[in-house]
Protein backbone atom coordinates (compact mmCIF):
# COMPACT_ATOMS: atom_id res chain seq x y z
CA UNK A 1 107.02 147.18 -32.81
CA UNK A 2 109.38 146.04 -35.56
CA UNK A 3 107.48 145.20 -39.40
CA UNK A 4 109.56 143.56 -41.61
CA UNK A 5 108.80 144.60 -45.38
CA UNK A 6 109.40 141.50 -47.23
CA UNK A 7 107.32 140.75 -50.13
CA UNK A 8 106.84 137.18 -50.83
CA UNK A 9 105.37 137.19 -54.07
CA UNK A 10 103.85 140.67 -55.56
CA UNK A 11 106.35 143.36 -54.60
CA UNK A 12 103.75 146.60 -54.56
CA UNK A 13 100.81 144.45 -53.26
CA UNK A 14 102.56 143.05 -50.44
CA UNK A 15 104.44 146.34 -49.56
CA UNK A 16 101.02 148.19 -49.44
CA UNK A 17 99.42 145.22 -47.34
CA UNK A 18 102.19 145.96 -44.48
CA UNK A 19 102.05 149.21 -44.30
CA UNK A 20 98.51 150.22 -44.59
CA UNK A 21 97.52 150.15 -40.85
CA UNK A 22 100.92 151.53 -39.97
CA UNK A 23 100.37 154.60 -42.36
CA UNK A 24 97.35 155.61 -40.34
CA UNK A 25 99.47 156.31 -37.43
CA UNK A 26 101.24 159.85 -36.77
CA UNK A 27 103.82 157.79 -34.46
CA UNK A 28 107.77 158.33 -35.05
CA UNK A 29 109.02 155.60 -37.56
CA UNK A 30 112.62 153.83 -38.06
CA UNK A 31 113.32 152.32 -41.25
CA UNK A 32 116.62 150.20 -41.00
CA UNK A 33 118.34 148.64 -43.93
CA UNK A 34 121.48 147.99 -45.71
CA UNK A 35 122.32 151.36 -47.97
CA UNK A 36 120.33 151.13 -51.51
CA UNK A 37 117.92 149.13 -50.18
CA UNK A 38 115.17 151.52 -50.48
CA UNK A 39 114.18 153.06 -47.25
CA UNK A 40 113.96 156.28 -48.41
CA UNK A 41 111.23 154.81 -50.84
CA UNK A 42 109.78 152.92 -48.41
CA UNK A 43 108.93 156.08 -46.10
CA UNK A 44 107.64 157.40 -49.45
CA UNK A 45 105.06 154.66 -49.64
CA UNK A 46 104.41 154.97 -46.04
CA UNK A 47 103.63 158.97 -46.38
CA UNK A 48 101.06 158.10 -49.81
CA UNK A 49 99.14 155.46 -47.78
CA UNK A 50 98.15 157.39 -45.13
CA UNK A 51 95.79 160.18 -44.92
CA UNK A 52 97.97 163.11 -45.14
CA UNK A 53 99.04 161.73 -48.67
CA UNK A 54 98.79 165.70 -49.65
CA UNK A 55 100.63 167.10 -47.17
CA UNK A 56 104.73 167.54 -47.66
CA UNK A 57 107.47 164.72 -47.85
CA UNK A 58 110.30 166.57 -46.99
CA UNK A 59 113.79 164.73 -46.78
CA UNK A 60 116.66 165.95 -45.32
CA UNK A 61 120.33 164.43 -44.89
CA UNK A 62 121.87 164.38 -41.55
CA UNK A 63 124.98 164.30 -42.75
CA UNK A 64 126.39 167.46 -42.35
CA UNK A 65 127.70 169.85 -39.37
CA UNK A 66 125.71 170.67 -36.55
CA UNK A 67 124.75 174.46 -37.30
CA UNK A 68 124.02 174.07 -40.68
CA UNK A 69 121.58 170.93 -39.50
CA UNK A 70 119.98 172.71 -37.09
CA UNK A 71 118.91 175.60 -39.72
CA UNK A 72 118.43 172.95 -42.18
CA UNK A 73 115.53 171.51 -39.26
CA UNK A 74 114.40 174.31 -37.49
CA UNK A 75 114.48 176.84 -39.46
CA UNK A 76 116.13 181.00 -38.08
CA UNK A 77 114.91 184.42 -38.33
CA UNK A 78 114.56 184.68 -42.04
CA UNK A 79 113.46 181.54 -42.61
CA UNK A 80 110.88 178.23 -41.64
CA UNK A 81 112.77 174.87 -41.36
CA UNK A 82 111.90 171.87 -42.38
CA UNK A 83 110.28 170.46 -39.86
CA UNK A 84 107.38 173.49 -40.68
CA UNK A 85 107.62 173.00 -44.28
CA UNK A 86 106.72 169.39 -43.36
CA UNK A 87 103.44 170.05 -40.81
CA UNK A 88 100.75 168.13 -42.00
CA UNK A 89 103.02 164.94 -43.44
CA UNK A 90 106.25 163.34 -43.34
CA UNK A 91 109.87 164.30 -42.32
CA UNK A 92 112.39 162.19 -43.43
CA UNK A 93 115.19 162.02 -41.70
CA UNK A 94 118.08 160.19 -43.99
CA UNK A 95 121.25 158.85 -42.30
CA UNK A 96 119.94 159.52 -38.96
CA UNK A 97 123.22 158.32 -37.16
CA UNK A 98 125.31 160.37 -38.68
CA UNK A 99 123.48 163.40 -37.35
CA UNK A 100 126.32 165.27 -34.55
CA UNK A 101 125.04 164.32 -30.97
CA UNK A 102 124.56 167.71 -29.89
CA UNK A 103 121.90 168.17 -33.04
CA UNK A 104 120.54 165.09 -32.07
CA UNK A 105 119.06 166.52 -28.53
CA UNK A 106 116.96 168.99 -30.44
CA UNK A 107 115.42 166.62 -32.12
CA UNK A 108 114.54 165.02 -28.89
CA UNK A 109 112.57 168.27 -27.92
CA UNK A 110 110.72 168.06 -31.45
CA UNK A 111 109.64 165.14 -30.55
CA UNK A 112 108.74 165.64 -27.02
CA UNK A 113 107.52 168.72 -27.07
CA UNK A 114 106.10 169.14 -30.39
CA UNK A 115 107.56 172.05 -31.35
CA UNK A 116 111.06 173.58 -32.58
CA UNK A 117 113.20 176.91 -30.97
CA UNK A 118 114.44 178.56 -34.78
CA UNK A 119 118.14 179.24 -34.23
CA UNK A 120 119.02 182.19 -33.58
CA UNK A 121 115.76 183.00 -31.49
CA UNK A 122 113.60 182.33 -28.12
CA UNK A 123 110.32 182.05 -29.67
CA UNK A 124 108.96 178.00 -29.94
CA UNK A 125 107.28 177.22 -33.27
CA UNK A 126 104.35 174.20 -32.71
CA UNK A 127 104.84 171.71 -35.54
CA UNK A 128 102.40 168.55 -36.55
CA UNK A 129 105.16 166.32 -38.17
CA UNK A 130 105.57 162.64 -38.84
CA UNK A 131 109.29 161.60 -38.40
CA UNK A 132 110.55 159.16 -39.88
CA UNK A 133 113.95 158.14 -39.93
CA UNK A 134 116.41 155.99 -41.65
CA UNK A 135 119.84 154.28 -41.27
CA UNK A 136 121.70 151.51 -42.47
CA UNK A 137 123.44 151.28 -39.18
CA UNK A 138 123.18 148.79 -36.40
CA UNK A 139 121.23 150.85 -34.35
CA UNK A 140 122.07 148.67 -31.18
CA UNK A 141 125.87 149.18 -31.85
CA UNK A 142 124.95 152.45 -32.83
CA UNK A 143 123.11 153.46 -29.24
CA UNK A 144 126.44 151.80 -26.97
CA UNK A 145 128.88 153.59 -28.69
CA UNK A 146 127.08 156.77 -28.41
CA UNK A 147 127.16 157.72 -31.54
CA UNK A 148 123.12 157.61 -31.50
CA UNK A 149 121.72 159.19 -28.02
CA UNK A 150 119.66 156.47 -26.39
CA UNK A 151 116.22 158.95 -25.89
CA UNK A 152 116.45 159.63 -29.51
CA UNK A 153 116.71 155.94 -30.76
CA UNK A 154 114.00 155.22 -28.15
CA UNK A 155 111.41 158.29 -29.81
CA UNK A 156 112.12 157.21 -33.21
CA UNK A 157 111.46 153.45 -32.60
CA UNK A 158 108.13 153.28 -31.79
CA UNK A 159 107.45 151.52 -35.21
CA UNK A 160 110.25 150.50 -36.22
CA UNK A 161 110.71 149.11 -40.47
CA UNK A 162 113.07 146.61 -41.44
CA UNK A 163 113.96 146.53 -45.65
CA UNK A 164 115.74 143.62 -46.33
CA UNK A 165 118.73 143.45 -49.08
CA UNK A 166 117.50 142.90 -52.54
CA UNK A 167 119.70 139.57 -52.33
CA UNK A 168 117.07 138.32 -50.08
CA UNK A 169 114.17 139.09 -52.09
CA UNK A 170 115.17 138.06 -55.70
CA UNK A 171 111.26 137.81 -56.75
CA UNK A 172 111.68 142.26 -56.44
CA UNK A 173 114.57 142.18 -59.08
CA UNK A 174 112.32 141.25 -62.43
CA UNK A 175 109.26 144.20 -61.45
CA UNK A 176 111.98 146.79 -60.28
CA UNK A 177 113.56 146.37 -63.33
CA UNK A 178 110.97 146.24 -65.69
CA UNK A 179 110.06 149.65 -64.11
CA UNK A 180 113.00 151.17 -64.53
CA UNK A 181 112.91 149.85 -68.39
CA UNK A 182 109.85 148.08 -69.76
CA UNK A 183 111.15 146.68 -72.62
CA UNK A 184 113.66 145.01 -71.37
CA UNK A 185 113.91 141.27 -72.67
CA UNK A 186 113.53 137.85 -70.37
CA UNK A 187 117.26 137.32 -70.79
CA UNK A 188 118.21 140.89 -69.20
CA UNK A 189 116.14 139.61 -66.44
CA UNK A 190 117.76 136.15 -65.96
CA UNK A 191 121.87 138.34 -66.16
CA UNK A 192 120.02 140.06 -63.21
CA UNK A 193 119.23 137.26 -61.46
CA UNK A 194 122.60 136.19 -61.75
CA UNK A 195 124.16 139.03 -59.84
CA UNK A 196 124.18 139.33 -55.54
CA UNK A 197 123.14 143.21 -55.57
CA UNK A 198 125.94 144.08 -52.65
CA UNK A 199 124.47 147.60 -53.99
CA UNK A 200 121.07 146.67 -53.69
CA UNK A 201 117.91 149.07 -55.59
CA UNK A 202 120.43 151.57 -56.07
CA UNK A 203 122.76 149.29 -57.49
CA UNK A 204 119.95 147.80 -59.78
CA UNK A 205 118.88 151.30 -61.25
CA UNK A 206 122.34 152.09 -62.09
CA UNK A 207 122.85 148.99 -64.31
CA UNK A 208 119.66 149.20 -65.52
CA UNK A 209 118.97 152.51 -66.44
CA UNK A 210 120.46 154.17 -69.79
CA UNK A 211 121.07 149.97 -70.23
CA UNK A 212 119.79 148.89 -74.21
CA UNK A 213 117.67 146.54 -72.15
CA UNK A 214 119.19 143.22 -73.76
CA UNK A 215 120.89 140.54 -71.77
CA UNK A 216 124.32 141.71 -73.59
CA UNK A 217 123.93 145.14 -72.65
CA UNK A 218 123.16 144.35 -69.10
CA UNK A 219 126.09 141.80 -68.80
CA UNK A 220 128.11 144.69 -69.85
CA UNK A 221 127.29 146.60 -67.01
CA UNK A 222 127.33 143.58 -64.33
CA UNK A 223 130.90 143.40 -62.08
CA UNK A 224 132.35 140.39 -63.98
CA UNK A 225 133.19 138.62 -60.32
CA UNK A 226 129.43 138.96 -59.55
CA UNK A 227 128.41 137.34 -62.81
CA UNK A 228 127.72 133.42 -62.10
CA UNK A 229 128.32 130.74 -65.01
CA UNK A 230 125.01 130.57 -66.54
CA UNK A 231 124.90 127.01 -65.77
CA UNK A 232 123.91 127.20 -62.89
CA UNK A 233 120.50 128.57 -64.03
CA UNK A 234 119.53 126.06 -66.10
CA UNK A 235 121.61 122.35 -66.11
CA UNK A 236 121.05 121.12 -62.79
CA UNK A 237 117.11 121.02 -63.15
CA UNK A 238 117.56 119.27 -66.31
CA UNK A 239 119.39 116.49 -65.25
CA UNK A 240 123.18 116.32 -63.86
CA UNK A 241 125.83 113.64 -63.24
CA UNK A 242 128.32 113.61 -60.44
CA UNK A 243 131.78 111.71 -60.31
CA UNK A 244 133.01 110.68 -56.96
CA UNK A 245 136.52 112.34 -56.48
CA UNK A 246 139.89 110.19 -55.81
CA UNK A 247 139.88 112.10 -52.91
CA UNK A 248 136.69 111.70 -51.57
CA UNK A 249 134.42 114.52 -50.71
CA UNK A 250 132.50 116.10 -47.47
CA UNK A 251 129.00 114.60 -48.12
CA UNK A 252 127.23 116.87 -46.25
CA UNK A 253 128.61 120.13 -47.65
CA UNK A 254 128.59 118.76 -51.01
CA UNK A 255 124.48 118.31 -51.00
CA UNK A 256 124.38 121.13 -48.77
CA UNK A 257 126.03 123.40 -52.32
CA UNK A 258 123.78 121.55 -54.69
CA UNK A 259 120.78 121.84 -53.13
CA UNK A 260 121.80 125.70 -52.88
CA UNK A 261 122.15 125.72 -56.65
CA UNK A 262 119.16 123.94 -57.55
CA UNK A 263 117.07 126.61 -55.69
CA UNK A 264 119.02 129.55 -57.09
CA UNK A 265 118.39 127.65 -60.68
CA UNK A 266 114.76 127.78 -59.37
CA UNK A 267 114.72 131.20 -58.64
CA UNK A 268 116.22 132.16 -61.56
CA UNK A 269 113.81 130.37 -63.91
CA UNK A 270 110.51 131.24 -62.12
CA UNK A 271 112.06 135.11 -62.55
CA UNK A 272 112.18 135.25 -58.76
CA UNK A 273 108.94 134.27 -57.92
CA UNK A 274 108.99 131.75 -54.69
CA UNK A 275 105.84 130.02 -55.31
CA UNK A 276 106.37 128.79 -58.45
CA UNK A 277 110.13 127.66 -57.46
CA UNK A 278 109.15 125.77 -54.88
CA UNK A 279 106.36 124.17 -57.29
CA UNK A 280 109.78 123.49 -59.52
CA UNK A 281 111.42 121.97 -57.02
CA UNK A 282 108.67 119.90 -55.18
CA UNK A 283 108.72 121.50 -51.76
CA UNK A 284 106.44 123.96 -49.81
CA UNK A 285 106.86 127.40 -50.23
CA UNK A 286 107.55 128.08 -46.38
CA UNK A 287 110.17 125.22 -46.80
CA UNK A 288 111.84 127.36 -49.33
CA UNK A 289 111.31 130.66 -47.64
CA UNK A 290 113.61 129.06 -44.23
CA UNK A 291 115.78 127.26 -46.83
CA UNK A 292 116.37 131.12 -48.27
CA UNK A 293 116.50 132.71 -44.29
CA UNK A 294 119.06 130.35 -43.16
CA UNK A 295 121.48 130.69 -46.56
CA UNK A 296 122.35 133.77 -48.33
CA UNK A 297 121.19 133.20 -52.30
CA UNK A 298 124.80 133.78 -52.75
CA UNK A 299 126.35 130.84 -50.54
């Protein structure tokens, strides 16, 4: 079962919406996504929806060597691991993949069986855990080179959660960032707009926090190569004139790049919102959502 996050229009309402029903369940969850993209957030959201909203989130990194994981998880003589500090809610599991393949067949047992052997001892410990569990790997690629162990990908993705890059959900840019800094002005938020996010949330809150929240400031703190003319956000829906070249031109790839910038000058006017760029551009919203699938905001 794979549920893609993607929120068309109201970030929080339409991330709540998805993963209502899906919070309910105690099944194993995979959230895949590029890195930044929020996934450990999103298994945040996923823990306060449901009914054990009281109970632990506990997060640990799998990116570190096999003993120390192991303690880390299952605890040892002196000492519960995480996956008991977590009964009753959520264990997240962050970087799954990178966790060493012999690790990774105890935490097929957890899952299996429930429970978890404390290193160092004989003695099973029951546990009532969620799992959930995030990468920014291929997790195909990731199962056939055996870096992830097939039975463990298979126990994790019964619900699996897909976060797309902030790139491909520009209307998430102006509410992230006016909640990481509420004052900032309507030209901040336009610079944003400008930028690709290769970095994605992460990226965002690093430009934007401890950022005077003015559109100076945050062009400051934008990679200058990321920065596009500002242009393009605002001439070619007033009006624009074209000169044939001596040379000629391709036709088709030549409307092909100005329809792309007339929707990115869209975007970037209606502060992300899809709705209200398609209304600016005379389409259908689902004409602008495949327009957006099918080429990168960046192209």
């Amino acid at each position: 079962m794979t549920c893609f996050v993607h929120a068309p229009d109201s970030p929080l309402a339409a991330l709540t919406a998805s993963l209502d029903r899906i919070a309910r369940s105690r099944a194993p969850a995979l959230v895949v996504g590029e890195r930044g993209a929020g996934k450990k957030t999103l298994a945040r959201h996923l823990h306060a929806l449901g009914p054990w909203a009281a109970r632990p989130f506990v997060v640990v990194s799998c990116g570190m060597p096999a003993h120390q994981l192991a303690t880390e998880l299952f605890g040892d003589g002196a000492r519960a691991g995480r996956f008991v500090e977590a009964s009753g809610g959520t264990l997240y599991l962050d970087d799954v993949t990178a966790a060493p393949l012999d690790l990774q067949i105890g935490l097929v047992r957890a899952l299996q069986e429930k429970m978890v052997v404390p290193v160092g001892t004989s003695r099973p410990v029951p546990i009532d855990t969620r799992v959930v569990a995030g990468t920014s790997a291929d997790v195909g690629i990731a199962v056939r080179r055996g870096i992830l162990r097939e039975d463990l990908f298979f126990r994790l993705d019964v619900i699996r959660l897909a976060v797309p890059p902030l790139r491909q959900r520009p209307m998430d840019i102006a509410p992230l960032a006016r909640a990481l800094a509420p004052n900032i002005s309507d030209e901040a938020i336009a610079a944003l707009l400008t930028h690709d996010w290769p970095g994605n949330v992460r990226e965002l809150a690093e430009v934007v926090h401890g950022a005077t929240p003015t559109v100076a400031s945050i062009t400051t703190r934008l990679p200058k190569a990321a920065v596009k003319p500002a242009s393009v956000g605002s001439a070619p829906l007033d009006g624009f004139t074209m000169t044939l070249p001596e040379h000629g031109l391709d036709l088709k790839r030549t409307l092909e790049t100005l329809e792309k910038d007339l929707i990115r000058a869209a975007l970037l006017r209606a502060e992300g919102n899809r709705a209200r760029a398609a209304s600016l551009l005379g389409m259908n919203r689902t004409t602008l959502v495949e327009k957006l699938r099918r080429w990168p905001l960046s192209a």
